[in-house]
N, C-alpha and C. Protein backbone atom coordinates (compact mmCIF):
# COMPACT_ATOMS: atom_id res chain seq x y z
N UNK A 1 19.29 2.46 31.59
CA UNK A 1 20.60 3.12 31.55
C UNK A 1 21.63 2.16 30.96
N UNK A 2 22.64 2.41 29.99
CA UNK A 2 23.05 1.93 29.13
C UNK A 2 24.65 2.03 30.08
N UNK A 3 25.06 0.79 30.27
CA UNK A 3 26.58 0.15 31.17
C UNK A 3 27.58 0.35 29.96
N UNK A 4 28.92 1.08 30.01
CA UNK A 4 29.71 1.74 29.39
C UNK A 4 31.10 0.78 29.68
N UNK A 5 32.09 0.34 29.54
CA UNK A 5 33.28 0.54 30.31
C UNK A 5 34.12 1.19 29.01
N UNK A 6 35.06 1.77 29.71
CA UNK A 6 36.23 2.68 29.62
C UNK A 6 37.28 2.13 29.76
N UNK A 7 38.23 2.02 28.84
CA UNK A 7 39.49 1.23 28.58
C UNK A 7 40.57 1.96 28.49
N UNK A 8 41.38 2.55 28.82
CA UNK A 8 42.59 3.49 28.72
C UNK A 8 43.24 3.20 29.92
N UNK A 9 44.95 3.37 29.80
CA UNK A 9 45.70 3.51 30.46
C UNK A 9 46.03 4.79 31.08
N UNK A 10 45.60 5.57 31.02
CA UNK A 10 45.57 7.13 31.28
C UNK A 10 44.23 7.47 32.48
N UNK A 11 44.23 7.20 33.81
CA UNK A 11 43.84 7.30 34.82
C UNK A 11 42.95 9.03 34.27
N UNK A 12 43.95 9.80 33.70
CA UNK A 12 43.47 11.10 33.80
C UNK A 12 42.02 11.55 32.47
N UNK A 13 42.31 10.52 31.82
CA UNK A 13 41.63 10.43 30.45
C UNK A 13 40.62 9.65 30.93
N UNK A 14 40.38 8.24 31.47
CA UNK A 14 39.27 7.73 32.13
C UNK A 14 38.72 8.92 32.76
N UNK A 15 39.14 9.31 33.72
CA UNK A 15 38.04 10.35 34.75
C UNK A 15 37.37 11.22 33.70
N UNK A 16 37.85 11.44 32.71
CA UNK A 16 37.37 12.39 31.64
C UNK A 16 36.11 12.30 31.12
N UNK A 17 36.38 10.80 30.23
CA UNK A 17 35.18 9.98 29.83
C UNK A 17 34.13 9.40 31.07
N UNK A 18 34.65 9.63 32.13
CA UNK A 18 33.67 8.84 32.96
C UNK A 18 32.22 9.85 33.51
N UNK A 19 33.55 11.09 33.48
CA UNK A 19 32.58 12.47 33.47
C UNK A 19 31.19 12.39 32.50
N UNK A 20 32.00 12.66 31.09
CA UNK A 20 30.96 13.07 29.92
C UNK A 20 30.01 11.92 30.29
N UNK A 21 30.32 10.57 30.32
CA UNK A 21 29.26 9.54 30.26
C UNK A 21 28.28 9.77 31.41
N UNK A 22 28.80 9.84 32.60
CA UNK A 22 27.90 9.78 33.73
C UNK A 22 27.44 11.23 33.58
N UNK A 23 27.00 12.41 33.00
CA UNK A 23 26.40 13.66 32.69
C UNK A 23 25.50 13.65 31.25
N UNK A 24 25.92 12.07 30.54
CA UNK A 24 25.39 11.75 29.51
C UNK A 24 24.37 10.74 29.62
N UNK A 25 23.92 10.39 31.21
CA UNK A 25 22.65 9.44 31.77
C UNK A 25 23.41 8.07 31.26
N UNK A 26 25.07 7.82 31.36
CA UNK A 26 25.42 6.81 30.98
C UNK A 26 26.22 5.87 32.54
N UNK A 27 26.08 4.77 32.23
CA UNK A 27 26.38 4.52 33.86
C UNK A 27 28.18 3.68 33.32
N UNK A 28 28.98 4.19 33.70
CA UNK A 28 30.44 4.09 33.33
C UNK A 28 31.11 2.99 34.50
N UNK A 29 31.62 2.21 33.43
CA UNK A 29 32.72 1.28 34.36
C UNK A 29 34.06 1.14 34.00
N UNK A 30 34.97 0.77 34.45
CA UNK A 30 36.44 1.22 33.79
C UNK A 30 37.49 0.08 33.63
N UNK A 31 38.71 0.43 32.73
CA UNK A 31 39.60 -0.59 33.06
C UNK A 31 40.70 0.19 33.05
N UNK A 32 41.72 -0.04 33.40
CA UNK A 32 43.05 0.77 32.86
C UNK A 32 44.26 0.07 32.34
N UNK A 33 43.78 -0.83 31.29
CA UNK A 33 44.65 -1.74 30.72
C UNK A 33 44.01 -2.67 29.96
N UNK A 34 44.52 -3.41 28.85
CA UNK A 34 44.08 -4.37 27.92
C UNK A 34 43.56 -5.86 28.95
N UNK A 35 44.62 -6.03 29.87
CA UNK A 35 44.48 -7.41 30.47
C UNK A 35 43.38 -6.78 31.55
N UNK A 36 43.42 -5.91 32.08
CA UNK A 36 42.19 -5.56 33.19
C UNK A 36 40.76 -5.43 32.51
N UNK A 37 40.59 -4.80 31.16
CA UNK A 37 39.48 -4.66 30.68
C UNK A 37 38.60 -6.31 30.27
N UNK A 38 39.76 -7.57 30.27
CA UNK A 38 39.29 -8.57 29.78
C UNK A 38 38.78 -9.43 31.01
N UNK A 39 39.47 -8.99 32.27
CA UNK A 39 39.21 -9.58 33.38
C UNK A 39 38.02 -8.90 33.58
N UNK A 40 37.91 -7.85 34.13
CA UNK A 40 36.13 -7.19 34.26
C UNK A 40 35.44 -7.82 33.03
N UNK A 41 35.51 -8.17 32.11
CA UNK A 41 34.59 -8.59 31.20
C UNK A 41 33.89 -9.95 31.51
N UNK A 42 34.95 -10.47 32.21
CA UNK A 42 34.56 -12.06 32.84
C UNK A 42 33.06 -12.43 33.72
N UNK A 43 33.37 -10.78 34.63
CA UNK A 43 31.96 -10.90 35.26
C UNK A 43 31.07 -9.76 34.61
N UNK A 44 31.01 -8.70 33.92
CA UNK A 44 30.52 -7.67 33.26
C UNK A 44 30.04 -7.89 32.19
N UNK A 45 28.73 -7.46 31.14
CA UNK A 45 28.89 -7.39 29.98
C UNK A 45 28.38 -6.39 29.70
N UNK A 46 29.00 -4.91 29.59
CA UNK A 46 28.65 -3.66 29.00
C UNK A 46 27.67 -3.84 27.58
N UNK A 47 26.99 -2.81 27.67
CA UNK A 47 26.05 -2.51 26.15
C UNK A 47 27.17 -2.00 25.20
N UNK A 48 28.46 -1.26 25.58
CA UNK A 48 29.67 -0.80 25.04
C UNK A 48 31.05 -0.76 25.26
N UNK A 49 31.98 -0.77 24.86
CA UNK A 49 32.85 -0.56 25.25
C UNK A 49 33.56 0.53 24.26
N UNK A 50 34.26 1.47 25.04
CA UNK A 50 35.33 2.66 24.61
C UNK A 50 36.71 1.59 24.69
N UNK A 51 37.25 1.91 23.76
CA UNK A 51 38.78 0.98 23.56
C UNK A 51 39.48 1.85 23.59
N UNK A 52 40.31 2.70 24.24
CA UNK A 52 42.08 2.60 23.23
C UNK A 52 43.41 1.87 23.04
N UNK A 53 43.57 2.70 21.94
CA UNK A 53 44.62 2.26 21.08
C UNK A 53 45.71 2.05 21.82
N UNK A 54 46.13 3.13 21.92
CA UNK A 54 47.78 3.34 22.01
C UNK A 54 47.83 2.58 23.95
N UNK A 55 48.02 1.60 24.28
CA UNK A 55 47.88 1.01 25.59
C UNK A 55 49.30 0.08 25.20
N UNK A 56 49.91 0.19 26.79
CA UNK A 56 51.07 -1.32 26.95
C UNK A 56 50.78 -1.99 28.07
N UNK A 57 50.93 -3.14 28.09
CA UNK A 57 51.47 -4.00 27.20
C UNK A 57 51.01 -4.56 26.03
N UNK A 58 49.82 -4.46 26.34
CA UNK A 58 48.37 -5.19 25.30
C UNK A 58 47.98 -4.05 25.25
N UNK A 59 47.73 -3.92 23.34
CA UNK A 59 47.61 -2.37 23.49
C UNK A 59 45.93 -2.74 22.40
N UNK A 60 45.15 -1.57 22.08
CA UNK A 60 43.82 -1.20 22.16
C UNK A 60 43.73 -2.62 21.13
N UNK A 61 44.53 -2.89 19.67
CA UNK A 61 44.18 -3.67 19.11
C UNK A 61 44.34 -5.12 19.50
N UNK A 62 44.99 -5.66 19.92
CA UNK A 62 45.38 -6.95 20.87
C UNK A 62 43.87 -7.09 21.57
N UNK A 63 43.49 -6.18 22.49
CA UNK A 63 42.59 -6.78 23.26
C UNK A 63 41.44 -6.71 22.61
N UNK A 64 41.10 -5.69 21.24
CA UNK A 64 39.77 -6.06 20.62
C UNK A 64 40.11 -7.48 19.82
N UNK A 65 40.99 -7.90 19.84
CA UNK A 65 40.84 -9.17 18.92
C UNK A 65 40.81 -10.40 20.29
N UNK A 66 41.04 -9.84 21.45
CA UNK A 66 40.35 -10.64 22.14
C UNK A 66 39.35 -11.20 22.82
N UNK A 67 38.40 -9.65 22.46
CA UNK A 67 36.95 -9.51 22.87
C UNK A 67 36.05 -10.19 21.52
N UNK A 68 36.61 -9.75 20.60
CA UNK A 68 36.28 -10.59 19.54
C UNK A 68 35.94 -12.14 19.27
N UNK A 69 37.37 -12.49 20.06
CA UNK A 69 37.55 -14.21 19.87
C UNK A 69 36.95 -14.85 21.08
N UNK A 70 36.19 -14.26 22.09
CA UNK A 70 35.74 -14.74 23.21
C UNK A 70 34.04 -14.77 22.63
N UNK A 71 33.68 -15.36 22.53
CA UNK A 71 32.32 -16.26 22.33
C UNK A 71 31.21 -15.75 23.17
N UNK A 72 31.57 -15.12 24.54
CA UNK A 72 31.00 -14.28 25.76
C UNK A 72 31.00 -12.97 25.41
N UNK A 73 31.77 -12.37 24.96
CA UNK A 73 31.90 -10.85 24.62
C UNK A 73 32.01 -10.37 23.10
N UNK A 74 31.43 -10.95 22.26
CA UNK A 74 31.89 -10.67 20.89
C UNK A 74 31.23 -9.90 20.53
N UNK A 75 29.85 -10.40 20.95
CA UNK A 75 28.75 -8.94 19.92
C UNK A 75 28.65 -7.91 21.16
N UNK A 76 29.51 -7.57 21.98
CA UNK A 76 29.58 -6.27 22.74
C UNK A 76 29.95 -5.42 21.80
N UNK A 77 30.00 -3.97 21.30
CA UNK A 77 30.13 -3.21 20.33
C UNK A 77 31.53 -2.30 21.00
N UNK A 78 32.05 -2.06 20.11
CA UNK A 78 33.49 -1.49 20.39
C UNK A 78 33.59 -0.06 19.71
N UNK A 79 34.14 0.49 20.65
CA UNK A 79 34.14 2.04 19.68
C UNK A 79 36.14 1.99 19.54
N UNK A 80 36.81 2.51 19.19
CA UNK A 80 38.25 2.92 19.51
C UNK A 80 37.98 4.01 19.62
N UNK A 81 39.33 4.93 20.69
CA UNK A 81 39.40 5.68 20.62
C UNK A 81 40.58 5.93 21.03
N UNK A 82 41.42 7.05 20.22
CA UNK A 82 42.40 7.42 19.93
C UNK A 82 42.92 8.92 19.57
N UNK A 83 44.33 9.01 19.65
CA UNK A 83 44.52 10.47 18.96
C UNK A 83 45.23 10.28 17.84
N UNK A 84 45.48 8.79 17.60
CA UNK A 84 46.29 8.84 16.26
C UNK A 84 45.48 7.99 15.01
N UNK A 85 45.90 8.86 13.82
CA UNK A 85 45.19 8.52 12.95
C UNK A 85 45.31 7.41 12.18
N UNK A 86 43.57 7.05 11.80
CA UNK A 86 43.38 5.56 11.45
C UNK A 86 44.23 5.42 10.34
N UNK A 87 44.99 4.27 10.04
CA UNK A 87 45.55 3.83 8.50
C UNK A 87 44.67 2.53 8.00
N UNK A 88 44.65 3.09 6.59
CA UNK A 88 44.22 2.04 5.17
C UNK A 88 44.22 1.14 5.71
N UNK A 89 45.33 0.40 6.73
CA UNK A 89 45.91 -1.07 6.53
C UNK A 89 45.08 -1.36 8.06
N UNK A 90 44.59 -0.57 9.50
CA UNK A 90 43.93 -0.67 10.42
C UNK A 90 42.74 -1.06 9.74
N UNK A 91 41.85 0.31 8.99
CA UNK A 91 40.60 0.04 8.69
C UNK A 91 40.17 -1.29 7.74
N UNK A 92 41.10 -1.92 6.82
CA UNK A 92 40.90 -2.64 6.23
C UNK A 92 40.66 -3.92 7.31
N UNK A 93 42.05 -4.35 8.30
CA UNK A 93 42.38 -5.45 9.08
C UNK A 93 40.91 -5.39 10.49
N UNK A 94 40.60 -4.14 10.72
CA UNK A 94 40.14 -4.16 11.75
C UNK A 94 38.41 -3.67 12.02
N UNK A 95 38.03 -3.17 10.50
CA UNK A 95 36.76 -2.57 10.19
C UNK A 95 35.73 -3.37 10.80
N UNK A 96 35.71 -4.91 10.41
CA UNK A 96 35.16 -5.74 10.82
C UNK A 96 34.79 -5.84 12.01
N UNK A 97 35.19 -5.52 13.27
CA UNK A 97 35.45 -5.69 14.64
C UNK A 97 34.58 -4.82 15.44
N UNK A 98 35.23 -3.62 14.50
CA UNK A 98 34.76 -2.44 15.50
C UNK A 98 33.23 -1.34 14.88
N UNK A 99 32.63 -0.31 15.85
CA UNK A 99 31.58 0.20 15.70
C UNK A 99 32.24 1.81 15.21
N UNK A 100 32.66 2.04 15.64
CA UNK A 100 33.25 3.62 15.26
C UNK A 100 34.58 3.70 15.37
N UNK A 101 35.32 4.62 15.12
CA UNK A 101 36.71 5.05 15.51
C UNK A 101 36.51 6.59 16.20
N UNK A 102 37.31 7.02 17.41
CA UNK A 102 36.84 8.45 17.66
C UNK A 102 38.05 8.70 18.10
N UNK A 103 38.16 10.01 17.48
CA UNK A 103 39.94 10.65 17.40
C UNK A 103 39.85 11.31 18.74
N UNK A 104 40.39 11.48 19.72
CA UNK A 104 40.61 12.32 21.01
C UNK A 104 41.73 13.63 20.14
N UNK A 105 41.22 14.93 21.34
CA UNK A 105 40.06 15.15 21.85
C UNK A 105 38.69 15.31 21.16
N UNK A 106 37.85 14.83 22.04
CA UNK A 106 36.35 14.56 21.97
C UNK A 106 35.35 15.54 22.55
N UNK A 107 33.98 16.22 21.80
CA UNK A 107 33.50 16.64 22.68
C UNK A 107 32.19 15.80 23.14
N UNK A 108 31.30 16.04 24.50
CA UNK A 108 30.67 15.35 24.58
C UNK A 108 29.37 15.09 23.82
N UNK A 109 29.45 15.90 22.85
CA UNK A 109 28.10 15.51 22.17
C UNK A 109 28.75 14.81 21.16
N UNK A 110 30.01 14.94 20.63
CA UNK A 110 30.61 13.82 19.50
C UNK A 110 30.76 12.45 20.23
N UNK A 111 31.06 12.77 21.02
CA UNK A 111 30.84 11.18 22.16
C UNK A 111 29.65 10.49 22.06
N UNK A 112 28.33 11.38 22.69
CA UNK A 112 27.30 10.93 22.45
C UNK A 112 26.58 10.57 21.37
N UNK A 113 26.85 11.44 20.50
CA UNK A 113 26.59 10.86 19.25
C UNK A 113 26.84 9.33 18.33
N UNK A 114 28.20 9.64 18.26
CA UNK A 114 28.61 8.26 17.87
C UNK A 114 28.01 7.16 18.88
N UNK A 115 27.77 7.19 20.05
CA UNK A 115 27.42 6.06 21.28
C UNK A 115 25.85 5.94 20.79
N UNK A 116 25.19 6.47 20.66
CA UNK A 116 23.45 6.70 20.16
C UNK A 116 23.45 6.10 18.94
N UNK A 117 24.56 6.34 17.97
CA UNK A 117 24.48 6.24 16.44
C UNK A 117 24.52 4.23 16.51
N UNK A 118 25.67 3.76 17.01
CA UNK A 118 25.88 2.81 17.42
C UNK A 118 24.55 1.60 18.02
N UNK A 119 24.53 2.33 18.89
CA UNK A 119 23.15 1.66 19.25
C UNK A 119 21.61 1.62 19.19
N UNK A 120 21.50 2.69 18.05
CA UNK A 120 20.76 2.45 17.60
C UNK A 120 20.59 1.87 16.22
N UNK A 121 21.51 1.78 15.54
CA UNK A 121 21.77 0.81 14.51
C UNK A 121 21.89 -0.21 14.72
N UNK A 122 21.97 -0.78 16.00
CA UNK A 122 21.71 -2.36 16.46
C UNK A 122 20.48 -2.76 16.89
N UNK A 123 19.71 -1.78 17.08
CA UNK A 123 18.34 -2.17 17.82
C UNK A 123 17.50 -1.54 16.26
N UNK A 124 17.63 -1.38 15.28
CA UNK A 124 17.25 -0.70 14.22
C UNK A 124 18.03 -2.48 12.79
N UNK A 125 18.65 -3.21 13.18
CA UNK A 125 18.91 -3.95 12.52
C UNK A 125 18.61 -5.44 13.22
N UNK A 126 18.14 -5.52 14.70
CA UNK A 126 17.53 -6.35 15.37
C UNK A 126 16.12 -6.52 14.64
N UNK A 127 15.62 -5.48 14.63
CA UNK A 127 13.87 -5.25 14.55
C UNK A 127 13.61 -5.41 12.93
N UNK A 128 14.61 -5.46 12.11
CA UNK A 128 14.39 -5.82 10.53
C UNK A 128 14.74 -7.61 10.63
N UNK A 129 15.75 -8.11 11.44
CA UNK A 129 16.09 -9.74 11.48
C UNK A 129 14.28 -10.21 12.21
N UNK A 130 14.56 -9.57 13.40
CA UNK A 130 12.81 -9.90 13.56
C UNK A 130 11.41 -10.64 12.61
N UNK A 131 11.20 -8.95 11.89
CA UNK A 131 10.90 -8.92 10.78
C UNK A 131 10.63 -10.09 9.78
N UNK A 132 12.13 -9.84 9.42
CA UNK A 132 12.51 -11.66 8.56
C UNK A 132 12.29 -12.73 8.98
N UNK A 133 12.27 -12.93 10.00
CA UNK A 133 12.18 -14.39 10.76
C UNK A 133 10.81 -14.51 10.37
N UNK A 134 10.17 -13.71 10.64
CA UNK A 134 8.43 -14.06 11.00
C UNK A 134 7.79 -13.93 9.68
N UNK A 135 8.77 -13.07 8.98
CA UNK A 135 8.12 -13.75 7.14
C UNK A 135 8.60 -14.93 6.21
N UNK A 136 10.04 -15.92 7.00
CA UNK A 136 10.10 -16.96 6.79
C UNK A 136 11.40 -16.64 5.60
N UNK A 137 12.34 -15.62 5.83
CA UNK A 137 13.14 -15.23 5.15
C UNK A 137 14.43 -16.54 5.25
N UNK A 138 14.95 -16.88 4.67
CA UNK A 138 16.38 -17.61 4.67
C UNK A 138 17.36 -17.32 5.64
N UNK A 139 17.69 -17.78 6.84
CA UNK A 139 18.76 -17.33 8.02
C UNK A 139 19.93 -17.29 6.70
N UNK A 140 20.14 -17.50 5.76
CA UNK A 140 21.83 -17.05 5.51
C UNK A 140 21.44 -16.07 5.06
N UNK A 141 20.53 -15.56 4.24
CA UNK A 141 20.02 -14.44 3.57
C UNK A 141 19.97 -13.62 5.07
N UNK A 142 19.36 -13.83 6.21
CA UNK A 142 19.38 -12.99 7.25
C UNK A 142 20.80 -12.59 7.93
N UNK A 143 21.57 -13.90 7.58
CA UNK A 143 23.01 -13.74 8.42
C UNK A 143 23.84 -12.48 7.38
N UNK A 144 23.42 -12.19 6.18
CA UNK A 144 24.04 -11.78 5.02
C UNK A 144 23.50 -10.40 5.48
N UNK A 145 23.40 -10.46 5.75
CA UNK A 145 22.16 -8.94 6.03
C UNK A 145 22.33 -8.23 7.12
N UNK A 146 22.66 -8.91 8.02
CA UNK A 146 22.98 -8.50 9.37
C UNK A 146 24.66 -7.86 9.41
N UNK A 147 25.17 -8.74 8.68
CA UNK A 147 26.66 -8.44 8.19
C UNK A 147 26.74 -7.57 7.52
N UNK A 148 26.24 -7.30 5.92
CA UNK A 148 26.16 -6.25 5.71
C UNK A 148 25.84 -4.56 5.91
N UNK A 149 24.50 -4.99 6.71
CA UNK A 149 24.23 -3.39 7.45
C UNK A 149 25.18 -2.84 7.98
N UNK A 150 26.26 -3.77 9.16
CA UNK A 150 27.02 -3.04 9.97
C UNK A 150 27.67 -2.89 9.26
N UNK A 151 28.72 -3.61 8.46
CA UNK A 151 29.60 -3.42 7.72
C UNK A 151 29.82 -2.26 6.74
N UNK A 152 28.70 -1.80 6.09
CA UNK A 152 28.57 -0.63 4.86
C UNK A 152 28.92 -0.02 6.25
N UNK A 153 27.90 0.66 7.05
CA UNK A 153 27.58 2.09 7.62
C UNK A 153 28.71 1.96 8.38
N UNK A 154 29.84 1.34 8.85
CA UNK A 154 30.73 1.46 9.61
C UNK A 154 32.13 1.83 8.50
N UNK A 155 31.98 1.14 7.47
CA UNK A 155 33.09 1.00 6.42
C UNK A 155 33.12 2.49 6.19
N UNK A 156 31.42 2.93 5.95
CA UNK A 156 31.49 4.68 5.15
C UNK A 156 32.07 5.42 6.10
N UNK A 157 32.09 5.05 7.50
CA UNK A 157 32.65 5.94 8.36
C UNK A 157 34.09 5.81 8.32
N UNK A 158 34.59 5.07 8.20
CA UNK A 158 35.71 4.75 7.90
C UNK A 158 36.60 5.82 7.02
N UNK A 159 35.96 5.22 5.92
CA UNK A 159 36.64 5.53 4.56
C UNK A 159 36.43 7.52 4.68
N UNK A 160 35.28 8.22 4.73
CA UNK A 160 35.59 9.43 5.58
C UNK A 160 36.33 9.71 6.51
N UNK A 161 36.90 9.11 7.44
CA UNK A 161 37.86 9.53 8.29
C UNK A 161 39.04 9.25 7.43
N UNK A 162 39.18 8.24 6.30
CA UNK A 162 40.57 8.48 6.30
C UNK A 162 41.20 9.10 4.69
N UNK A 163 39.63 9.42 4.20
CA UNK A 163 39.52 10.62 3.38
C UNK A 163 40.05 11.85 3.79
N UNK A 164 39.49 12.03 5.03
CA UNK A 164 40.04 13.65 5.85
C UNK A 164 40.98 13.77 6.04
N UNK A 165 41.75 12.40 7.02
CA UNK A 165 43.35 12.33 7.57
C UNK A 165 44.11 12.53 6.40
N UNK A 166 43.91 11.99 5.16
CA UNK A 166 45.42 11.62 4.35
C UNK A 166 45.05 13.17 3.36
N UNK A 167 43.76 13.69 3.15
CA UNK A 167 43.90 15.06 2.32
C UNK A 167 44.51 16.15 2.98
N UNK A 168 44.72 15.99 4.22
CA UNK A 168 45.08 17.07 4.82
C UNK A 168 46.72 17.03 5.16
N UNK A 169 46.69 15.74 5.42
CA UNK A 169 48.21 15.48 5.77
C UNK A 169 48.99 15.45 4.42
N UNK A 170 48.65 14.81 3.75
CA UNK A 170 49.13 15.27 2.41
C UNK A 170 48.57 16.24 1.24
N UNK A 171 48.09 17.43 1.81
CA UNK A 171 48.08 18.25 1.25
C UNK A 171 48.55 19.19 0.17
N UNK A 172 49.71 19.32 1.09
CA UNK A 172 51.03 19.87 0.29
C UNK A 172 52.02 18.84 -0.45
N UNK A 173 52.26 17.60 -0.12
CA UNK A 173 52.94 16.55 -0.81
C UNK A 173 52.10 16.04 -2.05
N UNK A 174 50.91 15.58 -1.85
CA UNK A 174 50.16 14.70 -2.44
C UNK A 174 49.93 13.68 -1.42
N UNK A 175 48.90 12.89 -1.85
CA UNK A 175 48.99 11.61 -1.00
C UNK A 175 49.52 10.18 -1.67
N UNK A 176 50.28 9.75 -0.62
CA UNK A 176 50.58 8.57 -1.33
C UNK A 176 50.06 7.51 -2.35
N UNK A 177 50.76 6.88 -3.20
CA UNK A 177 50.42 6.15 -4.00
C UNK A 177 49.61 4.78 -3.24
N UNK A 178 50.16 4.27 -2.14
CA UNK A 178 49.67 3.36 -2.06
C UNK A 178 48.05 3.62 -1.00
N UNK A 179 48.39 4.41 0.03
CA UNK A 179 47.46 5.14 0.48
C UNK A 179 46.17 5.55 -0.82
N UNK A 180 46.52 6.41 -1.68
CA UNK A 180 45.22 6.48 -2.94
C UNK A 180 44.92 5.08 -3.24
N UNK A 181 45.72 4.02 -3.28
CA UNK A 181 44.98 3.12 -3.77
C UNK A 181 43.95 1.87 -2.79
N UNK A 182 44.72 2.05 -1.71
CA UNK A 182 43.85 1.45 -0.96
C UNK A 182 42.91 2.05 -0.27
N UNK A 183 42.55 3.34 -0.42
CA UNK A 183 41.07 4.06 -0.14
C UNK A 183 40.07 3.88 -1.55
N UNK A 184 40.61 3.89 -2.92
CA UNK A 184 39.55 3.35 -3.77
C UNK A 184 39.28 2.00 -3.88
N UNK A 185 40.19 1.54 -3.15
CA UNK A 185 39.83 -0.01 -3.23
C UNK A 185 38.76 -0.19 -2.00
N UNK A 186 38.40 0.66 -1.17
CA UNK A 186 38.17 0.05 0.25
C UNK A 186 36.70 1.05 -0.50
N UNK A 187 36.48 1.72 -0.78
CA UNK A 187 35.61 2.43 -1.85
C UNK A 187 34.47 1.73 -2.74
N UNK A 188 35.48 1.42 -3.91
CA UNK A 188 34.99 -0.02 -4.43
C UNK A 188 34.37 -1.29 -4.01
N UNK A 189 35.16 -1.22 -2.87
CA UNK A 189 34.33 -2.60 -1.86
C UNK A 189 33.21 -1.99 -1.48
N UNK A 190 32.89 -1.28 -0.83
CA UNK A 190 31.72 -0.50 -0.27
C UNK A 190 30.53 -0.31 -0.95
N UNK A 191 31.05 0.13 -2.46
CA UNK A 191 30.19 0.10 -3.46
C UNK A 191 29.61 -1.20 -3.39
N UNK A 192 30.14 -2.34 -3.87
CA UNK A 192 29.89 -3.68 -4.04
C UNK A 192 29.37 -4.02 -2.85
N UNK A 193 29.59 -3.66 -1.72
CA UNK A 193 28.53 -4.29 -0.59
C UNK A 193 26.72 -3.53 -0.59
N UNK A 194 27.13 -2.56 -0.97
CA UNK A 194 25.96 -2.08 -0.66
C UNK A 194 25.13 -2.01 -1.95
N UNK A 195 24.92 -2.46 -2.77
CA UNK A 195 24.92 -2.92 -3.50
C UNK A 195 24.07 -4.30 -3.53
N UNK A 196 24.74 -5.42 -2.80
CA UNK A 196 24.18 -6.65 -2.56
C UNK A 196 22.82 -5.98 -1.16
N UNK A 197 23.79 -5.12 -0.37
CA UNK A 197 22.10 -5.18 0.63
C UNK A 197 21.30 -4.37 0.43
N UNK A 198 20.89 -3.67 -0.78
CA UNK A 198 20.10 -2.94 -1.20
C UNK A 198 19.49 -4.24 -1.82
N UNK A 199 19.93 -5.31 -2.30
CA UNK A 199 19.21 -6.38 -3.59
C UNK A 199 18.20 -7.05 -2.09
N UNK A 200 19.40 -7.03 -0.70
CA UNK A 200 18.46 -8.02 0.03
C UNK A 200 17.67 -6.91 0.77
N UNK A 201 17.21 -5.60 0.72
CA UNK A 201 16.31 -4.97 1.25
C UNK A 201 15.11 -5.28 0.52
N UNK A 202 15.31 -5.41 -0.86
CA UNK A 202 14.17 -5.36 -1.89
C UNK A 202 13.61 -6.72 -1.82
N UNK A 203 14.40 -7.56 -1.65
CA UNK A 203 13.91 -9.33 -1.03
C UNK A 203 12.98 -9.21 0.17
N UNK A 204 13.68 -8.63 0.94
CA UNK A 204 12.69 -8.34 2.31
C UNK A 204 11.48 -7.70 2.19
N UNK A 205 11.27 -6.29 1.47
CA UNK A 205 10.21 -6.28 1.30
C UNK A 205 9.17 -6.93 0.76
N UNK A 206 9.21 -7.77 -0.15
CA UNK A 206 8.78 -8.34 -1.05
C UNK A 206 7.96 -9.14 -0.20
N UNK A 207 8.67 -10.20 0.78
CA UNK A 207 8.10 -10.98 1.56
C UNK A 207 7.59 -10.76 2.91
N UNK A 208 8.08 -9.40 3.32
CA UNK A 208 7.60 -8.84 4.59
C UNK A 208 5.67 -8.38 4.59
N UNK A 209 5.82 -7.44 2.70
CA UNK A 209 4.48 -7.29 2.18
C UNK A 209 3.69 -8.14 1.89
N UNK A 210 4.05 -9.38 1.62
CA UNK A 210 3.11 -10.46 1.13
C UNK A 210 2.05 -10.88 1.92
């Protein structure tokens, strides 16, 4: 059973998520604040954590850059979740960090989903480093690789969510100039990453078959 905590300031929104999770064979633990979620982390280390955003004093992004910078909790996987929509300048600053973004309201199979999708792309990019090790692959070539996987499949999620947000919201206006440009740029990057880990899939095989 896969240990959850729940990060929101909204007492009424925790019980929510604590529901879907614990009906989702998920075993849920909680915080209701940026500084409380870091203190349970001290003795806890969830398979996940649900973040939000919009929190005071320390609000959702503050404390992922502190789960981040803690050496104990870094490769815990982070989802956000929020009702307000991601910007260019979040996904760019913060892509890195996090595993999904999930807009509230949620239903529970979009919950579950993304939570499954998540973890199994970690136990699905464990078992290829494996792999490499035991065919004598290059750890930077492996460290490159490991970075990249998450990075593309999290970026594409990305860049779809904020494909959707800004066509719709600017629908009738257009969308901004700078907004268009920093989704083909974040585009372009994507291209170019995936790209390089398609070159190091074909490396891997090479030596995985040998």
């Amino acid at each position: 059973m896969y240990t959850i905590l729940v990060v929101d300031d909204s007492p009424m929104i925790v019980d929510v998520f604590v529901t879907m999770l614990e009906r989702g064979g998920y075993r849920p633990i909680t915080a209701y604040s940026g500084e409380e979620a870091l203190t349970v982390l001290k003795d806890s280390v969830p398979d996940l954590i649900l973040l939000d955003i919009m929190m005071e004093p320390m609000d959702g992004w503050e404390t992922l850059e502190n789960v981040k910078g803690n050496p104990a909790t870094k490769n815990i996987p982070v989802l956000m979740l929020t009702a307000k929509p991601l910007t260019p300048e979040e996904a760019r600053e913060y892509g890195v960090y996090i595993e999904d973004y999930i807009l509230k309201p949620t239903t529970h199979h979009q919950l579950y989903d993304a939570i499954e999708r998540v973890l199994q792309r970690r136990h699905s990019i464990s078992a290829d480093i494996e792999r490499a090790k035991e065919a004598g692959i290059d750890q930077r070539i492996i460290d490159e690789y490991e970075r990249l996987s998450k990075s593309v499949d999290i970026n594409k999620r990305l860049l779809k969510i904020l494909e959707t947000t800004y066509s719709i919201k600017d629908a009738k206006v257009g969308m901004g100039e700078n907004i268009t440009r920093a989704i083909k740029s974040m585009a372009t990057s994507i291209k170019l990453q995936e790209e390089r880990l398609n070159q190091i899939r074909d490396e891997f095989a090479v030596f995985t078959e040998a």
